[in-house]
N, C-alpha and C. Protein backbone atom coordinates (compact mmCIF):
# COMPACT_ATOMS: atom_id res chain seq x y z
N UNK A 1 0.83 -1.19 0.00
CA UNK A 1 0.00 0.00 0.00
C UNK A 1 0.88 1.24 0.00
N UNK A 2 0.15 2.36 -0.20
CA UNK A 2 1.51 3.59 -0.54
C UNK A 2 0.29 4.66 0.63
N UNK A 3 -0.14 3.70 1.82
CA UNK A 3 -0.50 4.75 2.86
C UNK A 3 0.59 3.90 4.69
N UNK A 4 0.69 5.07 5.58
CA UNK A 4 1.15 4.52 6.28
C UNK A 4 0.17 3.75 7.50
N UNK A 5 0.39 2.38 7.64
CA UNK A 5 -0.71 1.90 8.21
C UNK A 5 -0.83 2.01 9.56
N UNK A 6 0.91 1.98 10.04
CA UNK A 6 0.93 2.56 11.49
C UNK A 6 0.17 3.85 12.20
N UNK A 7 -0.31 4.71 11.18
CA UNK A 7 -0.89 5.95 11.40
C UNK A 7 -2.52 5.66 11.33
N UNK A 8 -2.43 4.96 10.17
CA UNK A 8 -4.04 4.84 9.75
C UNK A 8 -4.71 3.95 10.89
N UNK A 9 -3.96 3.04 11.78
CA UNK A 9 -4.55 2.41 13.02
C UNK A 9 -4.74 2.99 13.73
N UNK A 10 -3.78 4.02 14.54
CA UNK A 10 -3.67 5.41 15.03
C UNK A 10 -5.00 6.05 15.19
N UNK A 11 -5.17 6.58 13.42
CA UNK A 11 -6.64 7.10 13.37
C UNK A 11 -8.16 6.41 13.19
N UNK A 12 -7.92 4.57 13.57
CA UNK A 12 -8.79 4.13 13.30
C UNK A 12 -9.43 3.90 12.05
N UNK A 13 -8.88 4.05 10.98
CA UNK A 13 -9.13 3.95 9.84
C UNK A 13 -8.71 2.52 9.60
N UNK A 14 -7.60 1.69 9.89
CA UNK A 14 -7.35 0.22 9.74
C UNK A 14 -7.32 -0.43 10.84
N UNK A 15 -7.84 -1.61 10.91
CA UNK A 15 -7.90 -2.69 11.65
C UNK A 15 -6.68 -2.91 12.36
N UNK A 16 -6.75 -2.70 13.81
CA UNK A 16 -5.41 -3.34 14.20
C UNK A 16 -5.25 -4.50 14.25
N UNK A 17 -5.98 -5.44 14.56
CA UNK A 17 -5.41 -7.14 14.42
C UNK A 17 -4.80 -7.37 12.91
N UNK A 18 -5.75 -6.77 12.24
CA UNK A 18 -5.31 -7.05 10.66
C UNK A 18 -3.78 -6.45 10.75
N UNK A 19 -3.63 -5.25 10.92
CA UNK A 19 -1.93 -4.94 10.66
C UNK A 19 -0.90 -5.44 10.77
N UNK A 20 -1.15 -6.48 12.84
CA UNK A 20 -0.25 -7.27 12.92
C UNK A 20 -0.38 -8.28 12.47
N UNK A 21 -1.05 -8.62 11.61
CA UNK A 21 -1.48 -9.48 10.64
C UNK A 21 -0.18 -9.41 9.69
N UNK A 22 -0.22 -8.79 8.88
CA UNK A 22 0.35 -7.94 8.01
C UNK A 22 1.87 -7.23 7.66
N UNK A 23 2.22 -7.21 9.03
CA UNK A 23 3.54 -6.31 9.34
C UNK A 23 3.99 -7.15 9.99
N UNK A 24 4.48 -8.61 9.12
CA UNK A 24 5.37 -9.60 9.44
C UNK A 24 7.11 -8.93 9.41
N UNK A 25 7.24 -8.25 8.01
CA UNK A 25 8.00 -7.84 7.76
C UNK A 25 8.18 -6.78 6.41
N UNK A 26 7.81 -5.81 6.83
CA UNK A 26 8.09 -4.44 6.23
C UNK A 26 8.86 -3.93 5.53
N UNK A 27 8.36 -3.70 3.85
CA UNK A 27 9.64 -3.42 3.05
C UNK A 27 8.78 -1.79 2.67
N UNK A 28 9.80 -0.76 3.15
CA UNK A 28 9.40 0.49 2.78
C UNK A 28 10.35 0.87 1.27
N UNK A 29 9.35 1.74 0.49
CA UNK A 29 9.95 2.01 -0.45
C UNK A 29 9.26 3.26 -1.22
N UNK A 30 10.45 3.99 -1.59
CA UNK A 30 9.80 5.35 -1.84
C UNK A 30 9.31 5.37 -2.93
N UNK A 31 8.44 6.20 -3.37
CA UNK A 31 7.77 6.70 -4.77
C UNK A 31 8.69 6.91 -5.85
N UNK A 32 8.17 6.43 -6.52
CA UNK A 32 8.97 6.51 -7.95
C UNK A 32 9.07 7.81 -8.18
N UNK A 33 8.25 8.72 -8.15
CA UNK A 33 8.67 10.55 -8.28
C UNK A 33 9.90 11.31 -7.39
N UNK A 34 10.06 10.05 -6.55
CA UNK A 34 11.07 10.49 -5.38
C UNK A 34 12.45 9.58 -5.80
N UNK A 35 12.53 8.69 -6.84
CA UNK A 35 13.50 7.85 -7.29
C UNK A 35 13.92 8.35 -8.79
N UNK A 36 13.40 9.59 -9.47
CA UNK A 36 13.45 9.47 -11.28
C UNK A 36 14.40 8.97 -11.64
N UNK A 37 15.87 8.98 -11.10
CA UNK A 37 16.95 8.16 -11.49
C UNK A 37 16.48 6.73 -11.94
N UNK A 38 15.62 6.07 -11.49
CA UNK A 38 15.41 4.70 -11.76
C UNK A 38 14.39 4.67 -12.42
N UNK A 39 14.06 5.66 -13.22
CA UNK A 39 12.49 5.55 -14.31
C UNK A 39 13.13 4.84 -15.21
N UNK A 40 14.43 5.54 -16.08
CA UNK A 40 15.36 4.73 -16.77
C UNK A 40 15.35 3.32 -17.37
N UNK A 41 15.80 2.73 -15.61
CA UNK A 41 16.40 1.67 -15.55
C UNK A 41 15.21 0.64 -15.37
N UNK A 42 13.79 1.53 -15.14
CA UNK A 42 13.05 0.07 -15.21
C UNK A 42 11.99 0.18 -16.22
N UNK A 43 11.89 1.52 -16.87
CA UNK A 43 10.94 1.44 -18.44
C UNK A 43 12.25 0.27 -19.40
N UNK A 44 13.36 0.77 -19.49
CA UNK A 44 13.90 -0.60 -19.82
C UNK A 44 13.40 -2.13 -19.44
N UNK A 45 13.93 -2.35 -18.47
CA UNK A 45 13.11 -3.35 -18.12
C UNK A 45 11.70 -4.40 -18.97
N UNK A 46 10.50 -3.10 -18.55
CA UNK A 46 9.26 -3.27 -19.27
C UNK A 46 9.19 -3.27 -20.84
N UNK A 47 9.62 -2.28 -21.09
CA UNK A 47 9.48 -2.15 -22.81
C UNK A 47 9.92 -3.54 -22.97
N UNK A 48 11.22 -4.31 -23.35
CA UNK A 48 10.97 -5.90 -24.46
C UNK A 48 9.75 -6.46 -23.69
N UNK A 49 9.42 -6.43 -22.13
CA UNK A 49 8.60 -7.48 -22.09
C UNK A 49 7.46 -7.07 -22.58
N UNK A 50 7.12 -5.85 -22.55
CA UNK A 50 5.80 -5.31 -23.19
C UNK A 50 5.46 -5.62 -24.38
N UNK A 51 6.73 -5.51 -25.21
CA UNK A 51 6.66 -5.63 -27.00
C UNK A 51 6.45 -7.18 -26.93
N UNK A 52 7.29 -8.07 -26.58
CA UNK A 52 7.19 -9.49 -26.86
C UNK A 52 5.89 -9.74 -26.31
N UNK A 53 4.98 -9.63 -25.34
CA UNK A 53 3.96 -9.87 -24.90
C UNK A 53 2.58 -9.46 -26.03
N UNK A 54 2.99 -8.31 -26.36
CA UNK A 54 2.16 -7.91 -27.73
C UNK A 54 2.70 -8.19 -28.73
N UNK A 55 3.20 -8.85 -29.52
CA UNK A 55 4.09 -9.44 -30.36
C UNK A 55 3.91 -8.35 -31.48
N UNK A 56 4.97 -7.03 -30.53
CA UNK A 56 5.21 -5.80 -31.34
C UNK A 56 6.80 -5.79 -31.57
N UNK A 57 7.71 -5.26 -32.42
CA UNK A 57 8.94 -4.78 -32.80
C UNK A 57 9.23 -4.06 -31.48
N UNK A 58 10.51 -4.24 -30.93
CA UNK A 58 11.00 -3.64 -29.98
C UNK A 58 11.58 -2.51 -30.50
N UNK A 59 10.51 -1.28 -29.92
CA UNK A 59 10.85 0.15 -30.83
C UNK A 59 12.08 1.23 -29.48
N UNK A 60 12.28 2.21 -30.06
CA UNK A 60 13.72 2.52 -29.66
C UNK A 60 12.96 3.67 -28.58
N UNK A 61 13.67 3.13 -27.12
CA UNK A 61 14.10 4.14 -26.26
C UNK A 61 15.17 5.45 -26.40
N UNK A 62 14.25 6.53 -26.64
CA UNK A 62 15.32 7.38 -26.69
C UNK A 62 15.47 8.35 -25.48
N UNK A 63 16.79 8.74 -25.36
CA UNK A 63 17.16 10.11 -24.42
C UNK A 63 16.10 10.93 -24.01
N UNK A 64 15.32 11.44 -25.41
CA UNK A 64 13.73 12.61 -25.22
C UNK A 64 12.73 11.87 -24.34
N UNK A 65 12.81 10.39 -24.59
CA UNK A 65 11.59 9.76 -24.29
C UNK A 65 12.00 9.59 -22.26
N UNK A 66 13.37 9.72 -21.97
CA UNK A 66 13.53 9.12 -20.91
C UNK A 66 13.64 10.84 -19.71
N UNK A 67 13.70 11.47 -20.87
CA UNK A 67 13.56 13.19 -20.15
C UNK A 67 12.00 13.19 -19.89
N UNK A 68 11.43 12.64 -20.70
CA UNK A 68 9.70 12.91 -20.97
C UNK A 68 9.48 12.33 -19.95
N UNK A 69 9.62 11.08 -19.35
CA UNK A 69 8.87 9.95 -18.67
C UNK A 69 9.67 10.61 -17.03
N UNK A 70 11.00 11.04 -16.85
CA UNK A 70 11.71 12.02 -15.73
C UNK A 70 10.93 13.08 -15.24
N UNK A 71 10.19 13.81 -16.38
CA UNK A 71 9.37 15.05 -16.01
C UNK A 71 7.86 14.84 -15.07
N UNK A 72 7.47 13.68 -15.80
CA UNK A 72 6.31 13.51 -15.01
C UNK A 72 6.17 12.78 -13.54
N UNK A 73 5.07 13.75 -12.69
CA UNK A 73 4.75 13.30 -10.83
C UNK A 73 4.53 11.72 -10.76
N UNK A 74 4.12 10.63 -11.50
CA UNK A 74 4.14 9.42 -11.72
C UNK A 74 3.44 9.26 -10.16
N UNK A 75 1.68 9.60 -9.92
CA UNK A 75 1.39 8.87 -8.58
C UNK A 75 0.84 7.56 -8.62
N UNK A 76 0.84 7.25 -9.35
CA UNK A 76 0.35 5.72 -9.91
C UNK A 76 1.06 4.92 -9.90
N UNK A 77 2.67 5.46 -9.30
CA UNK A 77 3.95 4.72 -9.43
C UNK A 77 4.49 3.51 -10.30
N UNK A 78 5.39 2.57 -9.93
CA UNK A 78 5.69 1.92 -10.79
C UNK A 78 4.74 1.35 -11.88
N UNK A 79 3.06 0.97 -11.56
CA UNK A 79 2.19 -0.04 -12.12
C UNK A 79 1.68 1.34 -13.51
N UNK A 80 1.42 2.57 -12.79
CA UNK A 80 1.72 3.23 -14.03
C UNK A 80 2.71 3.53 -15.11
N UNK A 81 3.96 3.50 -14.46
CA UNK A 81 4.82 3.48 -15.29
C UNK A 81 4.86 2.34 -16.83
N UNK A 82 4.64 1.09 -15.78
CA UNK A 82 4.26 0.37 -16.80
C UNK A 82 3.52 0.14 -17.69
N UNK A 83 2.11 0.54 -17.42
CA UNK A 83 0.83 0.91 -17.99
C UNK A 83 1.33 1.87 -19.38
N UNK A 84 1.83 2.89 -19.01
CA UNK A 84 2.12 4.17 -20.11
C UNK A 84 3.66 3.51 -20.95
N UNK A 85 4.15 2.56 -20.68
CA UNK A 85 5.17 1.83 -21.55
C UNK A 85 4.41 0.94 -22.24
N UNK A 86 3.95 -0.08 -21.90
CA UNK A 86 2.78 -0.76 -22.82
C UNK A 86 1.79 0.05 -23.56
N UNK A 87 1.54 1.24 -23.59
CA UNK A 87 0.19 1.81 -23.71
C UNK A 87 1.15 2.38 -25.51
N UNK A 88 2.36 2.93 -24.94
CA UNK A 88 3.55 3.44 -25.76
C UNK A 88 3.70 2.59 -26.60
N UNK A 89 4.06 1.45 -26.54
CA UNK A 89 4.39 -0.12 -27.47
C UNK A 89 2.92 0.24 -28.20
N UNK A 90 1.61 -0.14 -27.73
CA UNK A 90 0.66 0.09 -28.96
C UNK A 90 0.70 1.03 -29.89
N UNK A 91 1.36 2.00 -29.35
CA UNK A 91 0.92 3.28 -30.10
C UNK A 91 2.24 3.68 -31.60
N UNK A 92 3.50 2.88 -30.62
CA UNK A 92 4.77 3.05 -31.50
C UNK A 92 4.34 2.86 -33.14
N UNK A 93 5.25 3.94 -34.39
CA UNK A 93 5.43 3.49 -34.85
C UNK A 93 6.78 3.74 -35.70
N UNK A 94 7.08 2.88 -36.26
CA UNK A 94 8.23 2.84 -36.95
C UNK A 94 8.92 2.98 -36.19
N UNK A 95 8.89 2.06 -34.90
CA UNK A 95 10.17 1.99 -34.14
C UNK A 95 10.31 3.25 -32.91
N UNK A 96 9.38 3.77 -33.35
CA UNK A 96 9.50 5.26 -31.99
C UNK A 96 8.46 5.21 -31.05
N UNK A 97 8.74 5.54 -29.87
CA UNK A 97 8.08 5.41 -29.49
C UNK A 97 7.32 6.67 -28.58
N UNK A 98 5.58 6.98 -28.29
CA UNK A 98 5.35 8.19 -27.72
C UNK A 98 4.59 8.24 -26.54
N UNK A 99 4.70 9.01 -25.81
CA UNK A 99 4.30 8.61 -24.72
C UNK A 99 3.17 9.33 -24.34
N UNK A 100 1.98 8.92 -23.62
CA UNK A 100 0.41 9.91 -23.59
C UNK A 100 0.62 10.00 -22.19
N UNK A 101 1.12 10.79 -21.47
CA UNK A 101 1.53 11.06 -20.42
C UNK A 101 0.00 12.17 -20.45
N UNK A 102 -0.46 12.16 -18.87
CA UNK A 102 -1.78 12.98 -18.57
C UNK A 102 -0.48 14.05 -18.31
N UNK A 103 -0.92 15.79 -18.25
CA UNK A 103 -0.38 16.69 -18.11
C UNK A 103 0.98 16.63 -17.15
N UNK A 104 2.06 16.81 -18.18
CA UNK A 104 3.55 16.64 -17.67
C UNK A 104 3.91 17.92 -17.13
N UNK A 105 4.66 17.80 -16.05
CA UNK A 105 5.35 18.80 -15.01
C UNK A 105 6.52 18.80 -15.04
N UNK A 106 7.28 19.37 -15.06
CA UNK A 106 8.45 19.97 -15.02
C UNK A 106 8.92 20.25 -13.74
N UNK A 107 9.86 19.40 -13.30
CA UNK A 107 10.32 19.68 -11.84
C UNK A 107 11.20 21.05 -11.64
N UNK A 108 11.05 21.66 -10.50
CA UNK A 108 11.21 23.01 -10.32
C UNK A 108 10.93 24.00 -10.00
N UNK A 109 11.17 25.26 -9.65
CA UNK A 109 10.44 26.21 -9.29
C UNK A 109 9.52 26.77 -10.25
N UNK A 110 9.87 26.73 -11.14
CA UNK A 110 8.97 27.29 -12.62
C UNK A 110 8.65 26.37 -13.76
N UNK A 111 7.96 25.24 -12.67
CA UNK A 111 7.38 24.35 -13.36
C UNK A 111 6.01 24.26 -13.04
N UNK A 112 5.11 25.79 -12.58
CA UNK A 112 3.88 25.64 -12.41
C UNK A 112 3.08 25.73 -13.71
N UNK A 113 2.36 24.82 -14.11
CA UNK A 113 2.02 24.66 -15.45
C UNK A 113 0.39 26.06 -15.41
N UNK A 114 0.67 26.53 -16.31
CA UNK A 114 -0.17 27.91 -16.50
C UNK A 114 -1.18 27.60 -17.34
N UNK A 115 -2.22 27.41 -17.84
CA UNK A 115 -3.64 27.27 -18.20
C UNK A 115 -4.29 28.58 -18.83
N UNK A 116 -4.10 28.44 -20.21
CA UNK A 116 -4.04 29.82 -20.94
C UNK A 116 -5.68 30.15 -21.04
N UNK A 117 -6.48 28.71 -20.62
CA UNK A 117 -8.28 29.24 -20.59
C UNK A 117 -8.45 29.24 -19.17
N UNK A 118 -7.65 29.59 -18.42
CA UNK A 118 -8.23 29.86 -17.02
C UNK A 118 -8.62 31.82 -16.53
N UNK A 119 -9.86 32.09 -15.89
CA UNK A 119 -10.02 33.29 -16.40
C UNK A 119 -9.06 33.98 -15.54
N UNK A 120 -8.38 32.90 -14.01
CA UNK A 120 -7.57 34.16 -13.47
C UNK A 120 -6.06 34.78 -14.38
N UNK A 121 -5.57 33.19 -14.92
CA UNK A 121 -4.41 34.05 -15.43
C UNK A 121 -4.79 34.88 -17.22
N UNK A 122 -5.94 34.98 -17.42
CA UNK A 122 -6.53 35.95 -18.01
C UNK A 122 -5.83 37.00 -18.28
N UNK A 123 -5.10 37.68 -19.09
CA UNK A 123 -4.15 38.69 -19.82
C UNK A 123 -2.80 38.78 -19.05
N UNK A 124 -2.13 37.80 -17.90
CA UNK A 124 -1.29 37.64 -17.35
C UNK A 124 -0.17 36.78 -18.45
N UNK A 125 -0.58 35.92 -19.51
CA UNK A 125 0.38 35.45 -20.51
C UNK A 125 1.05 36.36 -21.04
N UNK A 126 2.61 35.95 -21.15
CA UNK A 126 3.39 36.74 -22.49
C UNK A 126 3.25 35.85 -23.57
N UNK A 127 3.50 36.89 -24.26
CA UNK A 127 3.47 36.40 -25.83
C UNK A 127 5.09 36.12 -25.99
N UNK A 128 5.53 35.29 -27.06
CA UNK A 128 6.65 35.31 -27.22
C UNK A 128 6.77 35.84 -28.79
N UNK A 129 7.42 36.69 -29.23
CA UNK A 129 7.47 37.26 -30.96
C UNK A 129 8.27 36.16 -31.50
N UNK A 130 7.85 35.98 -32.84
CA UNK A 130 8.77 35.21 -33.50
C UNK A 130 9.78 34.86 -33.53
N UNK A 131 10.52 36.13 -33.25
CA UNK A 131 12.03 36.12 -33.85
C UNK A 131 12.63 35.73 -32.31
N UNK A 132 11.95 35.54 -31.33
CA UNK A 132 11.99 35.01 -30.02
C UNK A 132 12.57 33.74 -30.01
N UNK A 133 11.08 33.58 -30.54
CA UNK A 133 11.23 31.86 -30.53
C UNK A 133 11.80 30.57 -31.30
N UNK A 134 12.23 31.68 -32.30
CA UNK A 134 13.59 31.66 -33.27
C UNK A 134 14.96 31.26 -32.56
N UNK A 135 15.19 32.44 -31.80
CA UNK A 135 16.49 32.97 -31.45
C UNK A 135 16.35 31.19 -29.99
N UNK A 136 15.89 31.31 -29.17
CA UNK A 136 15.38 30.11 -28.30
C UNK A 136 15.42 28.56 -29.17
N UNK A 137 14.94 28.58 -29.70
CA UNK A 137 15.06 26.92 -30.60
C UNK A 137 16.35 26.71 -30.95
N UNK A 138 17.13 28.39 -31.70
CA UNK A 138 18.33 27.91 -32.00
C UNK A 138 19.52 27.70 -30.78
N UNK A 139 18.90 27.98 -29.92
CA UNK A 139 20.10 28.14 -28.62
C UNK A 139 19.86 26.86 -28.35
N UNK A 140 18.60 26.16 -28.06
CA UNK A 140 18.35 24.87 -27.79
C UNK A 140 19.23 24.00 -28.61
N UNK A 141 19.34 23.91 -29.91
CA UNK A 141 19.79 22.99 -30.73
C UNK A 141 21.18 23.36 -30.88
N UNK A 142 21.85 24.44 -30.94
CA UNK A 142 23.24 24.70 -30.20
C UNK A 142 23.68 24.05 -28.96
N UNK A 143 22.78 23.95 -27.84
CA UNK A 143 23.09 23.03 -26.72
C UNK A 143 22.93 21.68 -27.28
N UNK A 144 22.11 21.24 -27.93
CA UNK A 144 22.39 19.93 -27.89
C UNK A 144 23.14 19.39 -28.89
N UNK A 145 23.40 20.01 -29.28
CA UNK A 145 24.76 19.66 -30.64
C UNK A 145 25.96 19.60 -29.77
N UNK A 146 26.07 20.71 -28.64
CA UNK A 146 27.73 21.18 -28.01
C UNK A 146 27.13 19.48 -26.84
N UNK A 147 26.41 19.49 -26.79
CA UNK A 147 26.45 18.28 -25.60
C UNK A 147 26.22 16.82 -26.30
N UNK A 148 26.31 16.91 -27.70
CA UNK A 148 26.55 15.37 -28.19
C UNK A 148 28.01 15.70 -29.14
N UNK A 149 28.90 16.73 -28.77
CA UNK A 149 29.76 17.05 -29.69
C UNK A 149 29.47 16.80 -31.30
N UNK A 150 28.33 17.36 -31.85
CA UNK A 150 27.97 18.05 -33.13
C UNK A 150 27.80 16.38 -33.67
N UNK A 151 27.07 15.70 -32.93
CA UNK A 151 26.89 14.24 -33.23
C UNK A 151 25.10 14.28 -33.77
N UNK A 152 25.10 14.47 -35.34
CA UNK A 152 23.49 14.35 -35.32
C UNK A 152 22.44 13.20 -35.06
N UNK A 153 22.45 11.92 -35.51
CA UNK A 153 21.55 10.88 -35.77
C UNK A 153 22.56 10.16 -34.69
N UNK A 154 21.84 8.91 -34.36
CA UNK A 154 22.26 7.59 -34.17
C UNK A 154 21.70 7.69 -32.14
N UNK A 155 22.30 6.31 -31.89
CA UNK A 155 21.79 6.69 -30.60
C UNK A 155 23.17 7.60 -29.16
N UNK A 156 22.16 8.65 -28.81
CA UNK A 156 23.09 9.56 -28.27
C UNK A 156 23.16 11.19 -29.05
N UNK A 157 22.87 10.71 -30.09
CA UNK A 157 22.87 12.08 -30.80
C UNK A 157 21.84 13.17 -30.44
N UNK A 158 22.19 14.30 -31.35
CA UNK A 158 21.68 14.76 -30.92
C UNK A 158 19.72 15.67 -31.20
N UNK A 159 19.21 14.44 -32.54
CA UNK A 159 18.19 14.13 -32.72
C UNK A 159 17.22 13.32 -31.61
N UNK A 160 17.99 12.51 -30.97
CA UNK A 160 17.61 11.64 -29.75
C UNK A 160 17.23 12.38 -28.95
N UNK A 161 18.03 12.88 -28.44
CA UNK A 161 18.45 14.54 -27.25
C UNK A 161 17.16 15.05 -27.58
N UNK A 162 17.02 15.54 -28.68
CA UNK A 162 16.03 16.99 -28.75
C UNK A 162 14.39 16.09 -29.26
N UNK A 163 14.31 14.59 -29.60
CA UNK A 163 13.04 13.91 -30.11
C UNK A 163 12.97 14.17 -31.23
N UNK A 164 13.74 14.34 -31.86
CA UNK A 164 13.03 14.56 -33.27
C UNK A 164 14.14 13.69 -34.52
N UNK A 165 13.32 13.61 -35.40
CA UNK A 165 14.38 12.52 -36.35
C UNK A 165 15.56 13.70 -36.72
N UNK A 166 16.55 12.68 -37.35
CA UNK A 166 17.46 13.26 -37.82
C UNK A 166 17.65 14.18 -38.88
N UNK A 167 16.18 13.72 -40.10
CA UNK A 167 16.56 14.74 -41.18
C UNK A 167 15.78 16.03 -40.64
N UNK A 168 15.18 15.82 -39.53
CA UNK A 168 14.34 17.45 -39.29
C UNK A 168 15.09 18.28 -38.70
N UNK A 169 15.98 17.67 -37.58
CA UNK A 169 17.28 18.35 -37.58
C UNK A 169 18.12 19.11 -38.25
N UNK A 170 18.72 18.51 -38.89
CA UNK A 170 19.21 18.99 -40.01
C UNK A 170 18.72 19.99 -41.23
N UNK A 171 17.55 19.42 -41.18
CA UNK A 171 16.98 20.33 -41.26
C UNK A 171 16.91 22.31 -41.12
N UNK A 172 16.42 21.91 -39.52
CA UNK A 172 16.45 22.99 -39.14
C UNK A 172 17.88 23.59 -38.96
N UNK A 173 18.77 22.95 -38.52
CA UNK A 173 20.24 23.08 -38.69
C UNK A 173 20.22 24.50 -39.89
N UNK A 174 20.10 23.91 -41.41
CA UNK A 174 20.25 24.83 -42.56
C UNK A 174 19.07 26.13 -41.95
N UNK A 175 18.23 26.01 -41.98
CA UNK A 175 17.31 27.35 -41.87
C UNK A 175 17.77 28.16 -40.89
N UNK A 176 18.30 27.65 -39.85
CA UNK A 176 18.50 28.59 -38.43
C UNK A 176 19.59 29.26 -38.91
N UNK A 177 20.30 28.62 -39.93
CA UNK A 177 22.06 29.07 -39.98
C UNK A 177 22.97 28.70 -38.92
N UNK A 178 22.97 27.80 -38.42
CA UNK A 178 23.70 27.13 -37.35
C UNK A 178 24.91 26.78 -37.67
N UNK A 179 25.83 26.94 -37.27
CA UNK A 179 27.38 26.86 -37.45
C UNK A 179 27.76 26.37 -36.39
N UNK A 180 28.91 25.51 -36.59
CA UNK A 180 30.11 25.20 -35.37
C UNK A 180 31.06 25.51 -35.53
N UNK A 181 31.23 26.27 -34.35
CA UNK A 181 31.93 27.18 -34.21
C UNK A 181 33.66 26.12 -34.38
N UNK A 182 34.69 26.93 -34.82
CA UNK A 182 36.27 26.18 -35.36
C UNK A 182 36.68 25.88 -33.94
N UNK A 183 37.39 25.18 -33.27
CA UNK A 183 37.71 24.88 -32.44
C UNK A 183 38.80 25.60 -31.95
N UNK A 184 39.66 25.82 -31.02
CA UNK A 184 40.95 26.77 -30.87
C UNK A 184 41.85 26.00 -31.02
């Protein structure tokens, strides 16, 4: 159970004979939102058994996908985790895989997610101008180029990094005018 029962007897809410029933021997263990280091290591895990169980192609874990699945409060803990990896395997295709995560959070101080039809924050949005959100995408994809050392496709790169295939990258690469910079 992910309540504490020693308390809930306390308040009469659980049976005490039942507890010592129960509390032979006690394995406490924290929430997966309190572990993200190990979202990683056990959507691995699930994904082949998920795919072989649905006798789907074992489609590719990427870097984006393991930032995506890091971001979210996960209170459904591990059994959700798994749920939204299988749910992912149906949905994969061509090997990618996406994840329908209910509204993702961003850990942090300025990760309060803002609700652009809510009437209080009502004319409290900025706008961002184009050439904003220009100048921002390209800084983004500058970071993740300097943090896969200008490595585009494959796994690690820096298409992985940012979710998106390699030729859109590159893509955008040419339009932004993105350069790397000569080395000293």
């Amino acid at each position: 159970t992910n309540r504490d029962l020693k308390a809930e007897v306390a308040a009469g809410r659980f049976r005490q004979d039942l507890f010592y029933r129960l509390y032979v021997f006690p394995i406490e263990v924290a929430p997966l939102r309190d572990r993200k280091e190990d979202i990683a290591a056990l959507a691995s895990q699930f994904l082949p058994a998920a795919a072989k169980r649905l006798g789907k192609p074992l489609p590719r874990f990427t870097q984006a996908g393991v930032m995506q699945l890091q971001s979210y409060d996960w209170p459904g803990n591990i059994r959700e985790l798994q749920n939204v990896i299988e749910r992912a395997v149906i949905l994969s295709r061509r090997g990618e895989l996406y994840f329908d995560l209910p509204k993702v959070t961003v850990s942090g101080p300025a990760a309060a997610p803002v609700s652009s039809t809510s009437p209080a924050n009502a004319g409290t949005l900025d706008v961002i101008p184009e050439i904003e959100m220009r100048r921002r995408e390209r800084e983004n994809l500058l970071a993740a180029l300097e943090k896969t050392d200008w490595r585009i496709a494959g796994p690690g790169g820096a298409a992985e990094l940012l979710g998106m295939k390699p030729t859109t990258l590159a893509s955008r690469i040419k339009t932004l005018g993105v350069k790397r910079k000569p080395k000293d």
